[in-house]
Protein backbone atom coordinates (compact mmCIF):
# COMPACT_ATOMS: atom_id res chain seq x y z
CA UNK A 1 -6.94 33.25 -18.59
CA UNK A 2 -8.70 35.49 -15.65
CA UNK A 3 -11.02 34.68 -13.24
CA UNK A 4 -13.75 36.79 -15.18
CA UNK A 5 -12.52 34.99 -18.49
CA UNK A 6 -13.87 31.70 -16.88
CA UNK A 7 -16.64 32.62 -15.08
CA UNK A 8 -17.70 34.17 -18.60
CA UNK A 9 -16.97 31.53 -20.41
CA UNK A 10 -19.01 29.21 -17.98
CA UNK A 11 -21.97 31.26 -18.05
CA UNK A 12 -22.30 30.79 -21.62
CA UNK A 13 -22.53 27.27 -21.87
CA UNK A 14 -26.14 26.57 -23.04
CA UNK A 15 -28.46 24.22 -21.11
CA UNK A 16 -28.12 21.00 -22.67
CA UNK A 17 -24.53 20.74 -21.74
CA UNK A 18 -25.59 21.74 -18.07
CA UNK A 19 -28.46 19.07 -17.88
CA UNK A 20 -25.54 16.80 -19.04
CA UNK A 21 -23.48 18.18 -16.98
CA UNK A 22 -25.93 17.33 -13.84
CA UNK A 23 -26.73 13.86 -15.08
CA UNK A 24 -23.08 12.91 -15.79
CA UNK A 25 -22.03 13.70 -12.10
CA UNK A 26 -24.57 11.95 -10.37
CA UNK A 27 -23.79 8.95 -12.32
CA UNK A 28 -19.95 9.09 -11.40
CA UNK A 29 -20.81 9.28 -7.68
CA UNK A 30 -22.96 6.91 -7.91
CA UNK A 31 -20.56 4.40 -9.45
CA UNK A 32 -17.98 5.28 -6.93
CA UNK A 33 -19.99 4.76 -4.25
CA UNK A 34 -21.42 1.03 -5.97
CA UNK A 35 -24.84 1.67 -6.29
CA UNK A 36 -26.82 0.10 -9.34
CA UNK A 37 -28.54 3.10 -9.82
CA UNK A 38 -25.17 4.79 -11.71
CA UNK A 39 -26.62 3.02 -15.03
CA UNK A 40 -30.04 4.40 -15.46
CA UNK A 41 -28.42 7.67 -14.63
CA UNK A 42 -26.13 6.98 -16.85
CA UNK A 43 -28.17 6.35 -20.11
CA UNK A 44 -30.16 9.80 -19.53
CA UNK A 45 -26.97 11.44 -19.47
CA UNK A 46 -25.19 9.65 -22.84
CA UNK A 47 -28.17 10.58 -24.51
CA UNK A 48 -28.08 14.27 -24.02
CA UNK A 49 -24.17 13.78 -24.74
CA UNK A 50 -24.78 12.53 -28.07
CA UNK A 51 -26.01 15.93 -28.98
CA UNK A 52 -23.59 18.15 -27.17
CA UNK A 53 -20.48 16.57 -28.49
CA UNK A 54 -22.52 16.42 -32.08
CA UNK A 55 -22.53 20.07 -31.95
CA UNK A 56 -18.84 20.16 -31.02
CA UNK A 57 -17.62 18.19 -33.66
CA UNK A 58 -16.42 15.26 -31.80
CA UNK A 59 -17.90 12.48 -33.61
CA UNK A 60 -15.70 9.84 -31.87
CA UNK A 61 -17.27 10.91 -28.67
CA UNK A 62 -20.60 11.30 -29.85
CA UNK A 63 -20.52 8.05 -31.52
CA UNK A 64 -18.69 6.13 -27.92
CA UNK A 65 -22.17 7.76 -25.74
CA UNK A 66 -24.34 5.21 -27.97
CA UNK A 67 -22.02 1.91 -27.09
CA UNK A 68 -22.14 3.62 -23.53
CA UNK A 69 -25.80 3.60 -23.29
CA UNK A 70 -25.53 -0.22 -24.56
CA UNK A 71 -22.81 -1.54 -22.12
CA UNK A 72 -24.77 0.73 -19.57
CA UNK A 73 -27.66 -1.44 -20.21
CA UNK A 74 -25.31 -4.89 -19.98
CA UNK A 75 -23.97 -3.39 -16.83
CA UNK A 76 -27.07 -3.14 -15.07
CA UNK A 77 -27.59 -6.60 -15.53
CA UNK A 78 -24.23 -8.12 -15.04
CA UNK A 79 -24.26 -5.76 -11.54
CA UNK A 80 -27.65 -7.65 -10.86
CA UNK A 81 -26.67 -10.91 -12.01
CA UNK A 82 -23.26 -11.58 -13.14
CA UNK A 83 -21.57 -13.42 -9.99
CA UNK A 84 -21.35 -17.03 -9.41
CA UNK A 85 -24.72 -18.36 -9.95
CA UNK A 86 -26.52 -15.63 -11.03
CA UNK A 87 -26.25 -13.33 -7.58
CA UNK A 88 -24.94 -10.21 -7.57
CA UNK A 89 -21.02 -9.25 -8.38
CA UNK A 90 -18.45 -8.16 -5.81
CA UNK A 91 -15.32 -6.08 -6.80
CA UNK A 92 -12.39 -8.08 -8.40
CA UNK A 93 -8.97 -7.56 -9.99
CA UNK A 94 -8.84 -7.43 -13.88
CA UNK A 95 -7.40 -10.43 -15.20
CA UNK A 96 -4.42 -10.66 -17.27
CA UNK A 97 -6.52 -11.80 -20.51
CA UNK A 98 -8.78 -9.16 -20.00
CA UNK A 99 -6.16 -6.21 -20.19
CA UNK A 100 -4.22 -8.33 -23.19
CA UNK A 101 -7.58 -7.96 -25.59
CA UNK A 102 -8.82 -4.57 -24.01
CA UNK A 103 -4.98 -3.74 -25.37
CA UNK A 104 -5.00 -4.55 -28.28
CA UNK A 105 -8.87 -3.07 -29.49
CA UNK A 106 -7.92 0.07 -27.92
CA UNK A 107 -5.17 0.64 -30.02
CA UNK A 108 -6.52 -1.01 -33.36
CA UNK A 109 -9.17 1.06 -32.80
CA UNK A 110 -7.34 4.14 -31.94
CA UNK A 111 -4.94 3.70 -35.22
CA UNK A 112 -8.25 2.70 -37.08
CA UNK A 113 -10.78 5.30 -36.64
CA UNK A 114 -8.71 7.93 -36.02
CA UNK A 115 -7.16 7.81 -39.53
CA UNK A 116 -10.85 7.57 -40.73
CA UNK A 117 -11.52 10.80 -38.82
CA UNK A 118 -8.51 12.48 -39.92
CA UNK A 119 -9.29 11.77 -43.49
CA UNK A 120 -12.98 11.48 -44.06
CA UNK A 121 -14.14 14.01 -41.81
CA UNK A 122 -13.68 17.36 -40.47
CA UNK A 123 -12.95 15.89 -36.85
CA UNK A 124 -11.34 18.29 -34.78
CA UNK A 125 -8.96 16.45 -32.63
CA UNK A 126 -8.97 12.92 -34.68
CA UNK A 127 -6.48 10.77 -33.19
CA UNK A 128 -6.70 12.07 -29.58
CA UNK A 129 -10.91 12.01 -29.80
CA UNK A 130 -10.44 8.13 -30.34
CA UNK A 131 -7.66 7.39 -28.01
CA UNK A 132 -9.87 8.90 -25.66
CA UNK A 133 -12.91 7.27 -26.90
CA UNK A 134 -10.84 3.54 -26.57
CA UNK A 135 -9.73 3.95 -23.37
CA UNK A 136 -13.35 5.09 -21.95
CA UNK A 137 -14.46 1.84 -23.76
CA UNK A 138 -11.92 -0.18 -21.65
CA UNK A 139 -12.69 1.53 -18.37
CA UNK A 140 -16.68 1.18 -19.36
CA UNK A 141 -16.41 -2.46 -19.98
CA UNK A 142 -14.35 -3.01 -16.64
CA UNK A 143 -16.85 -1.25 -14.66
CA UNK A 144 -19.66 -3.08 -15.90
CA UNK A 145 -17.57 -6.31 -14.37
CA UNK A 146 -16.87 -4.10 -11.49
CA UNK A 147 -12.82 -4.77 -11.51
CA UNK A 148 -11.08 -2.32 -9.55
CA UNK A 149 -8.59 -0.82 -12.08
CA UNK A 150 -11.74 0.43 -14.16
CA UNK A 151 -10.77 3.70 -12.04
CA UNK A 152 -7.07 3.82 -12.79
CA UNK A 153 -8.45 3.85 -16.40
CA UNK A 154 -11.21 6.62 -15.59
CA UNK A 155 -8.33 8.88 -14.12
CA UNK A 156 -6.01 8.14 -17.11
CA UNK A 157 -8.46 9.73 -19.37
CA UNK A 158 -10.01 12.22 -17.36
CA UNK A 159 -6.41 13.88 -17.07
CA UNK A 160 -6.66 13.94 -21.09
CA UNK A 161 -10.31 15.33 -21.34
CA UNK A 162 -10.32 18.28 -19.18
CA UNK A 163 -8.06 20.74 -21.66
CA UNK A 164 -9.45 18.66 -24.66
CA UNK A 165 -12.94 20.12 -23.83
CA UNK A 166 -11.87 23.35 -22.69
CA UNK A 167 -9.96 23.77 -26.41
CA UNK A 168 -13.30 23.38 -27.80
CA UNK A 169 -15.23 25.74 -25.50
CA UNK A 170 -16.87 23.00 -23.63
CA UNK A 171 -16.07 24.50 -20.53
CA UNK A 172 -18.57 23.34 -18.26
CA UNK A 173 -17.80 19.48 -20.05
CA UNK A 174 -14.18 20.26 -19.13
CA UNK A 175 -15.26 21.72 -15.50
CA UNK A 176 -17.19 18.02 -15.04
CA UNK A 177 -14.66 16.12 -15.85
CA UNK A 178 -12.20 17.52 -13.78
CA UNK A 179 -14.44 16.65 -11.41
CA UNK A 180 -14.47 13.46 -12.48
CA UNK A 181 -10.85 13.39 -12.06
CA UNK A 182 -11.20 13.42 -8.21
CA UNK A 183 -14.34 11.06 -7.79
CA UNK A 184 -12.11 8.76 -10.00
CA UNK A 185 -9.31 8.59 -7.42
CA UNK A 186 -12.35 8.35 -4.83
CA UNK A 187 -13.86 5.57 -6.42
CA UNK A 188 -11.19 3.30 -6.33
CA UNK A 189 -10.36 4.02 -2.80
CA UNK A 190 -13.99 3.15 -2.29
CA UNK A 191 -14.01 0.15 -4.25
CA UNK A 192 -10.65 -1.11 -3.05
CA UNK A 193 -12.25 -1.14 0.20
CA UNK A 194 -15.16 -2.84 -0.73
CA UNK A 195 -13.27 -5.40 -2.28
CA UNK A 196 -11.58 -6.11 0.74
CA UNK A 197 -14.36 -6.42 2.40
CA UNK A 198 -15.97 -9.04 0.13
CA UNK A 199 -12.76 -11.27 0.12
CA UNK A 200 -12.82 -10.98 4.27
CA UNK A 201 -16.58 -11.91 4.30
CA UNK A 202 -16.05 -15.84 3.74
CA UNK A 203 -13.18 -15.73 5.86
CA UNK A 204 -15.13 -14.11 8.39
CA UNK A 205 -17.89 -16.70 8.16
CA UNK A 206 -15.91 -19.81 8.57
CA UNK A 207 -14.11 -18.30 11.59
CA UNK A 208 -17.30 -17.95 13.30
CA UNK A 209 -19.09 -20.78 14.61
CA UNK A 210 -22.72 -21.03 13.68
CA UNK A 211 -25.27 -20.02 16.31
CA UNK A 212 -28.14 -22.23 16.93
């Protein structure tokens, strides 16, 4: 493809999937950065989703941009007040029982819907819409109990989206998410640091005598 094949192809997406587009961004860097204010963000732009991928027959991804708006909700409050006695959270590792279940739905529900895609619908991409779809789930859910690896799971299936999107003409979708892609990698350099920083912050205050 030429340079004036993109750039033609980009100018004629419509402008739902730009306002998307916008909205989807800002929410990324706002996550990566670890400001609450990625969730509200985030429902605006799920909602506007629901429609573009609805027109692209993606139904798997349609469908995930409703639990997204949900666990967007839940993740505004656990962010809030989901640390030890209700205060806010601080970055963690994933726990071994947490990737063990996330696991195991993913691929049930990869195997699962994707068969009812492929056979009850006229899904484009069936089984690679709901792999997709399962691993967003898992990197959603981690990120709304801001663990790290939530971003090795965002890059993971970034690196699958971008020429899934531009194979069905979403071009500026598959433009975003290549951006998305790079704020991944940035986001858990970012929150590896602020997890460090968290775990040295006790430390820090024990060290230091009290002042009086």
């Amino acid at each position: 493809m030429s340079w004036y094949d993109l750039l033609t192809a980009v100018a004629g997406t419509g402008p739902l999937e730009w306002a998307a587009f916008a909205t989807g961004l800002a929410c990324v860097v706002l996550a990566a950065v670890g400001t609450i204010w990625n969730f509200p963000v985030a429902i605006v732009s799920c909602a506007l989703y629901v429609l573009v991928f609805h027109r692209a027959q993606l139904y798997s991804d349609r469908n995930l941009q409703f639990v997204f708006i949900a666990m967007s909700v839940y993740g505004w409050y656990e962010w809030l007040r989901g640390g030890q006695a209700h205060t806010a959270l601080v970055v963690t590792h994933s726990t071994l029982r947490e990737w063990l279940w996330l696991t195991l739905a993913g691929a049930c529900y990869t195997g699962g819907f994707g068969y009812y895609l492929a056979n009850h619908t006229d899904a484009a991409l069936p089984y690679l819409d709901s792999l997709t779809t399962a691993i967003s789930l898992m990197a959603q859910y981690l990120m709304t109990r801001k663990r790290l690896e939530n971003w090795l799971l965002w890059i993971l299936v970034d690196i699958i989206y971008v020429p899934m999107y531009w194979v069905k003409s979403l071009h500026a979708t598959s433009g975003l998410y290549l951006l998305y892609l790079g704020i991944a990698a940035f986001g858990y350099w970012e929150w590896r640091r602020l997890m460090r920083q968290a775990q040295a912050a006790p430390a820090f205050d024990t060290a230091t005598p009290p002042t009086r």
